[in-house]
C-alpha atoms as a PDB file:
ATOM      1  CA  UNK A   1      13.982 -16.791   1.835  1.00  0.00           C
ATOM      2  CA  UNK A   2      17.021 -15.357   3.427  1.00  0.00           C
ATOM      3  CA  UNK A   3      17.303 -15.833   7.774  1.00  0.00           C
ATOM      4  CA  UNK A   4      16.024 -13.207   9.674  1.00  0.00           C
ATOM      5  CA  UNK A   5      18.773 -10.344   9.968  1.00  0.00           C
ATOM      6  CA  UNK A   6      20.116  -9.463  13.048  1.00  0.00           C
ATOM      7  CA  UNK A   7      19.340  -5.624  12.197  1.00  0.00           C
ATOM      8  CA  UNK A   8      15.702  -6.151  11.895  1.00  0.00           C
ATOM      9  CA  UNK A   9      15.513  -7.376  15.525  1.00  0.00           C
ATOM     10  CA  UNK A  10      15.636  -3.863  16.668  1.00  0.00           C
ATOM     11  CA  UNK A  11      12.536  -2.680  14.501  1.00  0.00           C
ATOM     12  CA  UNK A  12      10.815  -5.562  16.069  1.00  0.00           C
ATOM     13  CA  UNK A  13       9.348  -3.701  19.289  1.00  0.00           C
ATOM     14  CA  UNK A  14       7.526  -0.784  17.470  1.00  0.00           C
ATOM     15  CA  UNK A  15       6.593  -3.089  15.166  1.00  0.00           C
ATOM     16  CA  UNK A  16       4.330  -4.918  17.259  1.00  0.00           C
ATOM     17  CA  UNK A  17       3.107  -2.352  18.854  1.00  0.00           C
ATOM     18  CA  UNK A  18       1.405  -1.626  15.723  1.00  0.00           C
ATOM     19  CA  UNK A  19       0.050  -4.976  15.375  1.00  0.00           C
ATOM     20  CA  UNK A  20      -3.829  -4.866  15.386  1.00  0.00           C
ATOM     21  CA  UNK A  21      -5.916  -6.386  18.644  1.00  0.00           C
ATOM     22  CA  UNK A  22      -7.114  -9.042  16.933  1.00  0.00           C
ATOM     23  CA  UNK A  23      -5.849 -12.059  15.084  1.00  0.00           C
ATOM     24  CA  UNK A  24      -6.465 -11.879  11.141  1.00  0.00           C
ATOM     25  CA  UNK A  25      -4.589 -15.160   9.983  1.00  0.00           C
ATOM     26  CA  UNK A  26      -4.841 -16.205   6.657  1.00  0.00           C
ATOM     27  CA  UNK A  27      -7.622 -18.690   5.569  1.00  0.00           C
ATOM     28  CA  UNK A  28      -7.039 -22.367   3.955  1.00  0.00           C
ATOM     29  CA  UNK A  29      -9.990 -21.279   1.838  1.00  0.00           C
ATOM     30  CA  UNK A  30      -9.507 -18.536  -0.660  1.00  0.00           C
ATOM     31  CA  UNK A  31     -13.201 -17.286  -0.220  1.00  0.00           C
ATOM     32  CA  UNK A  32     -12.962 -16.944   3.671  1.00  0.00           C
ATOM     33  CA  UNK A  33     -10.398 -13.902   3.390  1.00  0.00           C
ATOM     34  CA  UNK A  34     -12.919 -11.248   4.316  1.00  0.00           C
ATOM     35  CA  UNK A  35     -10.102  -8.311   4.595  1.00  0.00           C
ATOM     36  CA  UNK A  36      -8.224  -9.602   1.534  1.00  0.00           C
ATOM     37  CA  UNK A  37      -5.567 -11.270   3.229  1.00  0.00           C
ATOM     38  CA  UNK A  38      -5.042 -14.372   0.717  1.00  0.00           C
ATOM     39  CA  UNK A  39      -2.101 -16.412   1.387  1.00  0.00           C
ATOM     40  CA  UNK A  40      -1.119 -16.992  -1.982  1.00  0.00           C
ATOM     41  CA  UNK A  41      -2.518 -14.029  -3.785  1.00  0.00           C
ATOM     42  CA  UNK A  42       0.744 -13.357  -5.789  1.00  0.00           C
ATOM     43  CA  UNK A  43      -0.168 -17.047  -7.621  1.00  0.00           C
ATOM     44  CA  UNK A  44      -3.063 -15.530  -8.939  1.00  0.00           C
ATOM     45  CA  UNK A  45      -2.225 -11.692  -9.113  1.00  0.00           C
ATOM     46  CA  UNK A  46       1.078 -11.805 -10.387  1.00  0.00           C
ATOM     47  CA  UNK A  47       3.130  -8.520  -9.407  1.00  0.00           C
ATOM     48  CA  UNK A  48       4.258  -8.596 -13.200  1.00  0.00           C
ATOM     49  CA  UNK A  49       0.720  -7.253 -14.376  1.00  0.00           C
ATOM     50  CA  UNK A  50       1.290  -3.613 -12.221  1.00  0.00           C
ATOM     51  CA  UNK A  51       5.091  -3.334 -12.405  1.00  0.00           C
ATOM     52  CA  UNK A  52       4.925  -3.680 -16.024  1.00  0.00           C
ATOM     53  CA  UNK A  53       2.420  -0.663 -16.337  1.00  0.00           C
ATOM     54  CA  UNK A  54       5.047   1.807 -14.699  1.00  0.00           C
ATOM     55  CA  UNK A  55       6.941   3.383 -16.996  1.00  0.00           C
ATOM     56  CA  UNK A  56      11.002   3.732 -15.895  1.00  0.00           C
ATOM     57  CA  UNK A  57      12.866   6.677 -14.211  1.00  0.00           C
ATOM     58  CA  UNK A  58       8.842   7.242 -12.515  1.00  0.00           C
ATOM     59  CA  UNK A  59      10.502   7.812  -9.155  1.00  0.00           C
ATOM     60  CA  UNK A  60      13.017  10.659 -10.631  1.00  0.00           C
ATOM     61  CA  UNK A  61      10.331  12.223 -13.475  1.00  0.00           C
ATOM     62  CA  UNK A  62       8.426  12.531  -9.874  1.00  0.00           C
ATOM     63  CA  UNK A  63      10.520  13.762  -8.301  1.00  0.00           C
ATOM     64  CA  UNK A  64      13.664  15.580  -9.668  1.00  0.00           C
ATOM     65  CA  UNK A  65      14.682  18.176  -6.770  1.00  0.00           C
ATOM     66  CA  UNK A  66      13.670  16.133  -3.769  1.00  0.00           C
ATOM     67  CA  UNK A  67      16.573  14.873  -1.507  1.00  0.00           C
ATOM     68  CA  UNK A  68      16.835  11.149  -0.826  1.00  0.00           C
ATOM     69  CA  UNK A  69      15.920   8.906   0.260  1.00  0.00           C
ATOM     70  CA  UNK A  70      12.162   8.881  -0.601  1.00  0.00           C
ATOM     71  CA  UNK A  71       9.968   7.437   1.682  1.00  0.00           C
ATOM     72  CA  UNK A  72       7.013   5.451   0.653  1.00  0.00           C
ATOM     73  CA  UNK A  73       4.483   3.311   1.929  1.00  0.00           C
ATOM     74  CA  UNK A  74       2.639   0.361   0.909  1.00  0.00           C
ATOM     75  CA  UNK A  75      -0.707  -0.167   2.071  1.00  0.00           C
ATOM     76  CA  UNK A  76      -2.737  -3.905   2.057  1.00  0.00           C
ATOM     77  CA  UNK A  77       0.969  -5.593   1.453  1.00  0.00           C
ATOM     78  CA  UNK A  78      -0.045  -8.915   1.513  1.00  0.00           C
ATOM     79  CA  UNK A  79       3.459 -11.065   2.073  1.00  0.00           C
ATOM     80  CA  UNK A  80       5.366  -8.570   0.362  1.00  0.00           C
ATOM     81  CA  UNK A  81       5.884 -10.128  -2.962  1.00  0.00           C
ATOM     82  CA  UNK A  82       4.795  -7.059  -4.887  1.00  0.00           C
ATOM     83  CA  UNK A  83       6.096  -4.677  -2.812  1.00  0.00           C
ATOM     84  CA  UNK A  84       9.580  -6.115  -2.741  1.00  0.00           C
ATOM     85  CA  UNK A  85       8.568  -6.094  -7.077  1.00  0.00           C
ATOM     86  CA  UNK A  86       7.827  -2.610  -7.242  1.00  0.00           C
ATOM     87  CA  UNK A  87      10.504  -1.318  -5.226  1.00  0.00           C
ATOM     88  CA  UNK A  88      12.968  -3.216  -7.767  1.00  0.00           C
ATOM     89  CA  UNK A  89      11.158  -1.660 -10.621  1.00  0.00           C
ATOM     90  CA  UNK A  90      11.412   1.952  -9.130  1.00  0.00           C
ATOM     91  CA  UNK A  91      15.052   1.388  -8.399  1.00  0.00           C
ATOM     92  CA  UNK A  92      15.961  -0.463 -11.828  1.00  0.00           C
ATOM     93  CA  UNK A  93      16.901  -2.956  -9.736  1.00  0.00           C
ATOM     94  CA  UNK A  94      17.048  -6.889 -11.959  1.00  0.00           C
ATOM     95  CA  UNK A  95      15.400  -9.694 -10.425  1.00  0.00           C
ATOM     96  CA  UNK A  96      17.709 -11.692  -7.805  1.00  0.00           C
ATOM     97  CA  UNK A  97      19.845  -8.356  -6.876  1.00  0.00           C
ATOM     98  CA  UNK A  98      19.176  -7.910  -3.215  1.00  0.00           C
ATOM     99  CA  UNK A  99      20.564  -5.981  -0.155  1.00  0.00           C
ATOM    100  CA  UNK A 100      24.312  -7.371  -0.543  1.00  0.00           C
ATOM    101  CA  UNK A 101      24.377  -6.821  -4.505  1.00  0.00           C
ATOM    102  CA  UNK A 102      22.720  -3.129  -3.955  1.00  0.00           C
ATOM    103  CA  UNK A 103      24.211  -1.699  -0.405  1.00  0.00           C
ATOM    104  CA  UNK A 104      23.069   2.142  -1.869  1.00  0.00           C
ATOM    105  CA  UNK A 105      19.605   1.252  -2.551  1.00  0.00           C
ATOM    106  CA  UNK A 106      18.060   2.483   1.104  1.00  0.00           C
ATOM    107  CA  UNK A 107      20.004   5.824  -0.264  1.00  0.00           C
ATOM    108  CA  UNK A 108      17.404   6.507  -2.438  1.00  0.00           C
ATOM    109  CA  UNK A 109      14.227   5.196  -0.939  1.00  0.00           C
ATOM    110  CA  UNK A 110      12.523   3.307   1.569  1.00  0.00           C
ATOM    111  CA  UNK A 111       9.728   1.552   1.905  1.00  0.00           C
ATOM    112  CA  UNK A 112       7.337   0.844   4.412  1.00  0.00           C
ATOM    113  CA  UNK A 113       4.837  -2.048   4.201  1.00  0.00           C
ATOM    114  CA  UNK A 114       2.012  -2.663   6.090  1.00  0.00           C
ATOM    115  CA  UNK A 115      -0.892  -5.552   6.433  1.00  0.00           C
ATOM    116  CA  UNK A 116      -3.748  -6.147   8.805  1.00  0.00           C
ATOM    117  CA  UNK A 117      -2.763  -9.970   8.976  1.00  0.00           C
ATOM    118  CA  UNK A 118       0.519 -10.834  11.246  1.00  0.00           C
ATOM    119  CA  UNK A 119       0.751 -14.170   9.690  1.00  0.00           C
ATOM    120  CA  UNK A 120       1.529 -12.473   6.207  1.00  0.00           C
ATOM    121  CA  UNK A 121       3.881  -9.920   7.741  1.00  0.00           C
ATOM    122  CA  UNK A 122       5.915 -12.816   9.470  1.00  0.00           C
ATOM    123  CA  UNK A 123       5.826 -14.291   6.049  1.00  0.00           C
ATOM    124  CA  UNK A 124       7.100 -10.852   4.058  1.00  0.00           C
ATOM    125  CA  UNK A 125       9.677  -9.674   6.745  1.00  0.00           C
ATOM    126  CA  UNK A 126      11.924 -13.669   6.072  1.00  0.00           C
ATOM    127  CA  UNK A 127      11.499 -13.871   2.760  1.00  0.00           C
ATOM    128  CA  UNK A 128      12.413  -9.978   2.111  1.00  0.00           C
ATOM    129  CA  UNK A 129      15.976  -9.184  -0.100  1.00  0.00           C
ATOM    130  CA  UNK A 130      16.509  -5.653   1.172  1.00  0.00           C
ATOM    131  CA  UNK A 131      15.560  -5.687   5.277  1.00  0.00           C
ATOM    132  CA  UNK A 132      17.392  -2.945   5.687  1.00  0.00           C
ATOM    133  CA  UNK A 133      15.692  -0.489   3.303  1.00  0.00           C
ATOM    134  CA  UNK A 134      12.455  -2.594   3.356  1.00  0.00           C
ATOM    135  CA  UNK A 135       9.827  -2.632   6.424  1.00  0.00           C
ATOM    136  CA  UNK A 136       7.344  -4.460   7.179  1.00  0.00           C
ATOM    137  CA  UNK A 137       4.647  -4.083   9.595  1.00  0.00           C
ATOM    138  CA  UNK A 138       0.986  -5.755  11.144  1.00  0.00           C
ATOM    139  CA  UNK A 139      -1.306  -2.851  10.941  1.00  0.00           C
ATOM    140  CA  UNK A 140      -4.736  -2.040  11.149  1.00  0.00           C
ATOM    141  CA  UNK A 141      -4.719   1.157   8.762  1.00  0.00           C
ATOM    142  CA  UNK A 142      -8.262   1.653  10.038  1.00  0.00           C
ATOM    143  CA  UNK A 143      -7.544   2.039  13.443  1.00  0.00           C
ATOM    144  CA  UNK A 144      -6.324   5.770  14.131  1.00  0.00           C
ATOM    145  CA  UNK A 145      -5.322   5.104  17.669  1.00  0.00           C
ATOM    146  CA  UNK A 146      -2.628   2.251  16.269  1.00  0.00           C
ATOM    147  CA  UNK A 147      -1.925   3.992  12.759  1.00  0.00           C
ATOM    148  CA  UNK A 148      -0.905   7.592  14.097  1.00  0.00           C
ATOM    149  CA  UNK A 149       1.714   6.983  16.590  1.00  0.00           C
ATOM    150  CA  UNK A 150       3.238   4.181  14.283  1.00  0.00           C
ATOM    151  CA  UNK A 151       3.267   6.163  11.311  1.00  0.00           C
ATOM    152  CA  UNK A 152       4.770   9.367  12.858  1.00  0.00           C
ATOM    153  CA  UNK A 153       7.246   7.090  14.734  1.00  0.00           C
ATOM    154  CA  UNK A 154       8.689   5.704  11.309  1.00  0.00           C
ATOM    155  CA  UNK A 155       8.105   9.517   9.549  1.00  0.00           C
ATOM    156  CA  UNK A 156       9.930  10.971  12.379  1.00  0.00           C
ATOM    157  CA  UNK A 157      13.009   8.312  12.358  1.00  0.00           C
ATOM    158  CA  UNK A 158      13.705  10.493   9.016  1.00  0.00           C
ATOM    159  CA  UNK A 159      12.536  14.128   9.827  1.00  0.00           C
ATOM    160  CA  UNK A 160       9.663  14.002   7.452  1.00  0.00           C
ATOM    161  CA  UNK A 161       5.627  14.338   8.234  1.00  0.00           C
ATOM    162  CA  UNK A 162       4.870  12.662   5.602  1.00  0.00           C
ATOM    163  CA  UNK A 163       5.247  10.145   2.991  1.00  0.00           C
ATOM    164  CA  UNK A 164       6.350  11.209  -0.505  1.00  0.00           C
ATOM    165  CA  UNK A 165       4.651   8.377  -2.436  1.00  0.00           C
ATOM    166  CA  UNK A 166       1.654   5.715  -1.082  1.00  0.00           C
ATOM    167  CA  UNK A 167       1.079   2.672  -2.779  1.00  0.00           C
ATOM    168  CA  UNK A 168      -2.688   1.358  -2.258  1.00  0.00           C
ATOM    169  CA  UNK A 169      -2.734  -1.868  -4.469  1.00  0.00           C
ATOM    170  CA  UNK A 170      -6.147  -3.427  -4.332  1.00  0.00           C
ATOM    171  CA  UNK A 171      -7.237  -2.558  -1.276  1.00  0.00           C
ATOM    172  CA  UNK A 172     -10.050   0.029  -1.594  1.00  0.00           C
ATOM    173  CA  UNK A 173     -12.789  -2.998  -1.729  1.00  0.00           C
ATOM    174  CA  UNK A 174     -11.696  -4.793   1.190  1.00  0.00           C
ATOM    175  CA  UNK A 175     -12.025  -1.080   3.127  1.00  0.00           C
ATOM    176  CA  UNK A 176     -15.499  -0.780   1.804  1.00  0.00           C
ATOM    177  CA  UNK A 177     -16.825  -3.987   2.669  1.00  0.00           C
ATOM    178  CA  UNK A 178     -15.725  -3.863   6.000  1.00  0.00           C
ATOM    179  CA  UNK A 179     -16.255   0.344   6.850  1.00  0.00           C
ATOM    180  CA  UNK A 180     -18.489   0.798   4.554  1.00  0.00           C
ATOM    181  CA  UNK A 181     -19.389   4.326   2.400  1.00  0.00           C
ATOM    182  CA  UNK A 182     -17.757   6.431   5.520  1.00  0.00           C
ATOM    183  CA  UNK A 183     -15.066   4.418   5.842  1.00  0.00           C
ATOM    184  CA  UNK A 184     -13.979   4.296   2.167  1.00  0.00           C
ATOM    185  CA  UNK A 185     -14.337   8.032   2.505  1.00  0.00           C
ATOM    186  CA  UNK A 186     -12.261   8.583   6.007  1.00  0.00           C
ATOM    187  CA  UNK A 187      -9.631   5.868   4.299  1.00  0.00           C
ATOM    188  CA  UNK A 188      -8.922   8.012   1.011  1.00  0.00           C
ATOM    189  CA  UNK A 189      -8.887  11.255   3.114  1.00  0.00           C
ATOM    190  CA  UNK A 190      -6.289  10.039   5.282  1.00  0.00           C
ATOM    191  CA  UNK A 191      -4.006   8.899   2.794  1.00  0.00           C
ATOM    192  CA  UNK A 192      -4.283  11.874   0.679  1.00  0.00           C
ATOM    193  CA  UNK A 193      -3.143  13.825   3.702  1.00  0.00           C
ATOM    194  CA  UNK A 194      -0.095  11.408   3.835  1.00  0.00           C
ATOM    195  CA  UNK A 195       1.494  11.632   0.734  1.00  0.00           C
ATOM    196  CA  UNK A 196       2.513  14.031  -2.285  1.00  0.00           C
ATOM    197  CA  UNK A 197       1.593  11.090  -4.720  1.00  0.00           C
ATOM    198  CA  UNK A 198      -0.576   8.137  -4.587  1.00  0.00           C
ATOM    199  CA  UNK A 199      -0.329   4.990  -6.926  1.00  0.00           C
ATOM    200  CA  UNK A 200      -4.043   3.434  -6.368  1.00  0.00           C
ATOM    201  CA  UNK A 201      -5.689   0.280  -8.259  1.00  0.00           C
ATOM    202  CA  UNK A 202      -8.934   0.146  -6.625  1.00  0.00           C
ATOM    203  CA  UNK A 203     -11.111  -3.235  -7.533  1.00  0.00           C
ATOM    204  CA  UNK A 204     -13.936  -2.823 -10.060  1.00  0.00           C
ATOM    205  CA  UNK A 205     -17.305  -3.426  -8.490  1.00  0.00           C
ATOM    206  CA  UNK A 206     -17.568  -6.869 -10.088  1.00  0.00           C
ATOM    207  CA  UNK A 207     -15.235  -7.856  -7.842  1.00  0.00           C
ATOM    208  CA  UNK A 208     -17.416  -6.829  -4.699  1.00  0.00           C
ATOM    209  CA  UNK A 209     -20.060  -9.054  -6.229  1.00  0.00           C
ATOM    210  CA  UNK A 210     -17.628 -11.740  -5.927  1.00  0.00           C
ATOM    211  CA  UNK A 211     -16.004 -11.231  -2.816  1.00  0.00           C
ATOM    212  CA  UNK A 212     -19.909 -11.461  -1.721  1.00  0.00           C
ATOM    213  CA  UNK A 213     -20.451 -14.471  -3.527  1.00  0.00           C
ATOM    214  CA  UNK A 214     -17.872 -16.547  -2.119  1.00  0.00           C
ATOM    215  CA  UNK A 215     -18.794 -15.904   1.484  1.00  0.00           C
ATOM    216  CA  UNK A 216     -21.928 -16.972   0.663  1.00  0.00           C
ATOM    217  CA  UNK A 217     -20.864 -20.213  -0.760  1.00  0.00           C
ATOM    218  CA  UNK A 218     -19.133 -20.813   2.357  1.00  0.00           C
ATOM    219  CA  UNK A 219     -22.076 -20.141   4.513  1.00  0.00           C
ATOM    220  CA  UNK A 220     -21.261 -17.254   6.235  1.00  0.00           C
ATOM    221  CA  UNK A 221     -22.629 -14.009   6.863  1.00  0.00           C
ATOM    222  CA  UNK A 222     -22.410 -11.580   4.479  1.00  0.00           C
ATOM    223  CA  UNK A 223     -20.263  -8.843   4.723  1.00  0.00           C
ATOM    224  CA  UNK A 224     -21.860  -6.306   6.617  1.00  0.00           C
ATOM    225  CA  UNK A 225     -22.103  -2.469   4.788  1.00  0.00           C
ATOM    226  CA  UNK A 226     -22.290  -4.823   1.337  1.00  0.00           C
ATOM    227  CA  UNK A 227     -25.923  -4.543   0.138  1.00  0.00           C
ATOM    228  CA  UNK A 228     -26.307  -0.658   1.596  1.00  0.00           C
ATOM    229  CA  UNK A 229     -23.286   0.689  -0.293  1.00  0.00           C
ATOM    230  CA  UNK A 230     -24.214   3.818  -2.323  1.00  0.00           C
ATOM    231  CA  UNK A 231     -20.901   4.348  -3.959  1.00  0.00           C
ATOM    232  CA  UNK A 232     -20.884   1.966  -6.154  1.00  0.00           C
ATOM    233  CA  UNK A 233     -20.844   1.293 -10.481  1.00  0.00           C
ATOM    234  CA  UNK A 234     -17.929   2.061 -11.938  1.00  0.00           C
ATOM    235  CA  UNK A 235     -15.696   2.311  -9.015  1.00  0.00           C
ATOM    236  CA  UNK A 236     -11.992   3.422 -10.708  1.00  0.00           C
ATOM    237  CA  UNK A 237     -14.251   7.011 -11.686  1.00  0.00           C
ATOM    238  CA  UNK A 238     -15.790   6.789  -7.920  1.00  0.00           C
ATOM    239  CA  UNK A 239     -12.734   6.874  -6.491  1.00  0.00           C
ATOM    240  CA  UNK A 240     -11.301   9.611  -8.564  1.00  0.00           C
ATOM    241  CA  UNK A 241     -14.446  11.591  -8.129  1.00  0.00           C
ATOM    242  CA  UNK A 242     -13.933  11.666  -4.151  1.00  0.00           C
ATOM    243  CA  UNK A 243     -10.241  11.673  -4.640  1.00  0.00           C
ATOM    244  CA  UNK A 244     -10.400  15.292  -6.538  1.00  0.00           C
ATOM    245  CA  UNK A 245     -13.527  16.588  -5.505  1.00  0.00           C
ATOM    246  CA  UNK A 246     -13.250  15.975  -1.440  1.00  0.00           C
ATOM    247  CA  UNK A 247      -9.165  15.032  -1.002  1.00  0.00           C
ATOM    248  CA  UNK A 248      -7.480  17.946  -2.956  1.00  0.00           C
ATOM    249  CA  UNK A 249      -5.668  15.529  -4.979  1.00  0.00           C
ATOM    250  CA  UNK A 250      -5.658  15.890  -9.086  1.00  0.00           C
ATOM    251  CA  UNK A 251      -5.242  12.603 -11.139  1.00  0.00           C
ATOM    252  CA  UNK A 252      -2.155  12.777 -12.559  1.00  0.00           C
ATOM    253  CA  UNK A 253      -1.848   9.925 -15.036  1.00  0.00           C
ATOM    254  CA  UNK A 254      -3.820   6.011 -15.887  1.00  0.00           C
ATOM    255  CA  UNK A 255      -1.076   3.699 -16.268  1.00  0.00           C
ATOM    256  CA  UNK A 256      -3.804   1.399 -18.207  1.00  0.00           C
ATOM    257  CA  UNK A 257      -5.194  -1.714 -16.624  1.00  0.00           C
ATOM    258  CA  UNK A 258      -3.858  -4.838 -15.985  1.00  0.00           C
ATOM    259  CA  UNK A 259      -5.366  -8.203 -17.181  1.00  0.00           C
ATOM    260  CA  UNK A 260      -7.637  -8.629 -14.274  1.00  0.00           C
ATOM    261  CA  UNK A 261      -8.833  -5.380 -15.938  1.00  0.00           C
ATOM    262  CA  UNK A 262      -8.015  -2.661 -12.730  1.00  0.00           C
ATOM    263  CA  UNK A 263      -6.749   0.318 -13.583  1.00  0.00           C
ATOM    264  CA  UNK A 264      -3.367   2.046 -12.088  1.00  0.00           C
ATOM    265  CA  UNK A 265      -4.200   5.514 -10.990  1.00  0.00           C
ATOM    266  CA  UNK A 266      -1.590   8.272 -10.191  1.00  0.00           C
ATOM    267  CA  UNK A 267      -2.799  11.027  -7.773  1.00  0.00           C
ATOM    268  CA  UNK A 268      -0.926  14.088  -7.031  1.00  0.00           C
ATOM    269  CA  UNK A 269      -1.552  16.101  -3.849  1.00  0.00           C
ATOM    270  CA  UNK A 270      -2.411  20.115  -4.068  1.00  0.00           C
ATOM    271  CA  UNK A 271      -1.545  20.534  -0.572  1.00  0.00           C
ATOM    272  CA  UNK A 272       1.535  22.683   0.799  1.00  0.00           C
ATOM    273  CA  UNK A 273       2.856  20.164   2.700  1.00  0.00           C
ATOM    274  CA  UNK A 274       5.806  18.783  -0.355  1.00  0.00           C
ATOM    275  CA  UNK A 275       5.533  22.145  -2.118  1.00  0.00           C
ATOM    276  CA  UNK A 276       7.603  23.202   1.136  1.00  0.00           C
ATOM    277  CA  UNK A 277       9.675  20.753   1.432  1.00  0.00           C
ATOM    278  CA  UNK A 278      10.967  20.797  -2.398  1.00  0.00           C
ATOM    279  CA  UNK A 279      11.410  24.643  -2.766  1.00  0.00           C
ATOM    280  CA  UNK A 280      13.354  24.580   0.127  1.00  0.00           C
ATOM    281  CA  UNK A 281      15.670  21.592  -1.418  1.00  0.00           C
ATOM    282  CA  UNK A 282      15.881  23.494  -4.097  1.00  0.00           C
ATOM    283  CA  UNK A 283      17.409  26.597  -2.270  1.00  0.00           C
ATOM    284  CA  UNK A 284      20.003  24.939  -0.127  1.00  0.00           C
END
């Protein structure tokens, strides 16, 4: 982990503003992470198994007229490590290159992460190779009073309304568990409204059994929309289903699945918002 760098201490004010009310620290025992916020999930989750999905060039085949940088955002970032992995891979950046070996890299996107738990932010933003193109933020993505102003704040820093790409990496369970049906809903509708593209791996509903499971072994309550959830079964065709049907977004392409067996899904919006934006790139 590299020190702190002096440029990030000016980001540090709006950043925690955006830091949700209450605490959400990581827990010494795996099965007490009720929002997903594992300590050490890279160890078990390697970002190897989604990087290596994405084909190369994805970024320009996306898009080839749009002026840079891109922005994207990461949603459910954990500390970082896959974030910092796919931003490499999108940039054809090798492994150990950071900020100092790639001073252009913030020239063609940036990227900003954000995680309900502070702990794992604090965690990301030292250990991160490319602060300056690379932010990361404590965020309740749920809460529209703290999302909206922070998001427009960072959108606005670079004249833009919205975010060309979103990256929601295995975070669609946790959302459901803890907002239930409506909030899964309100969640996808939000960030379909945000972005021309979204890269989604949503968790397979086996994976809500064990989320369950292991509160239960650790005699707490169970989570609370769990046992009333009506979307449900095969949850990678849910999501598309609500994702097409209600969030005028078509799926664009399955990456495959990983070996956790969760599938990468590519979304593209049908909204005006980055038709506008790229027609008129392509007339100046």
């Amino acid at each position: 982990c590299s020190r702190r760098a002096p440029a990030r201490r000016a980001r540090e004010t709006e950043e925690k503003m955006a830091a949700p009310m209450r605490e959400h620290s990581p827990a010494s025992e795996p099965g007490a992470a009720p929002y997903g916020n594992f300590p050490n999930y890279s160890r078990f989750h390697p970002p190897e198994g989604r990087v290596s999905l994405l084909p190369g060039g994805l970024l320009q085949s996306l898009f080839p007229a749009v002026s840079r940088p891109l922005l994207g955002l990461d949603v459910g970032c954990n500390s970082g490590e896959l974030s910092v992995a796919l931003y490499r891979h999108l940039l054809g950046l090798q492994e150990g290159e950071g900020s100092l070996d790639q001073p252009a890299a913030g020239k063609d996107l940036n990227l900003l992460c954000c995680d309900i738990d502070p702990v794992l932010i604090e965690r990301a933003q030292q250990c991160s190779p490319f602060p300056a193109s690379i932010s990361f933020a404590s965020l309740d993505i749920m809460d529209s009073s703290a999302r909206e102003p922070f998001l427009s704040s960072y959108l606005g820093r670079f004249g833009h309304s919205t975010f060309d790409i979103i990256f929601c990496m295995s975070v669609t369970m946790w959302i459901h568990l803890n907002h239930g049906d409506s909030g899964l809903m309100e969640f996808l509708s939000f960030l379909s409204s945000l972005c021309k593209y979204l890269l989604i791996e949503p968790q397979p509903w086996k994976c809500y059994r064990a989320a369950a499971r292991r509160l239960r072994k650790l005699g707490r309550n169970d989570f609370d929309h769990f046992r009333s959830l009506a979307i449900n079964g095969d949850m990678a065709e849910r999501i598309t289903q609500i994702l097409t049907k209600d969030c005028a977004m078509e799926l664009v392409c399955c990456f495959g699945s990983t070996s956790w067996d969760r599938s990468l899904l590519l979304f593209k919006s049908n909204s005006s918002n980055h038709e506008g934006r790229e027609s008129s790139e392509q007339e100046q």
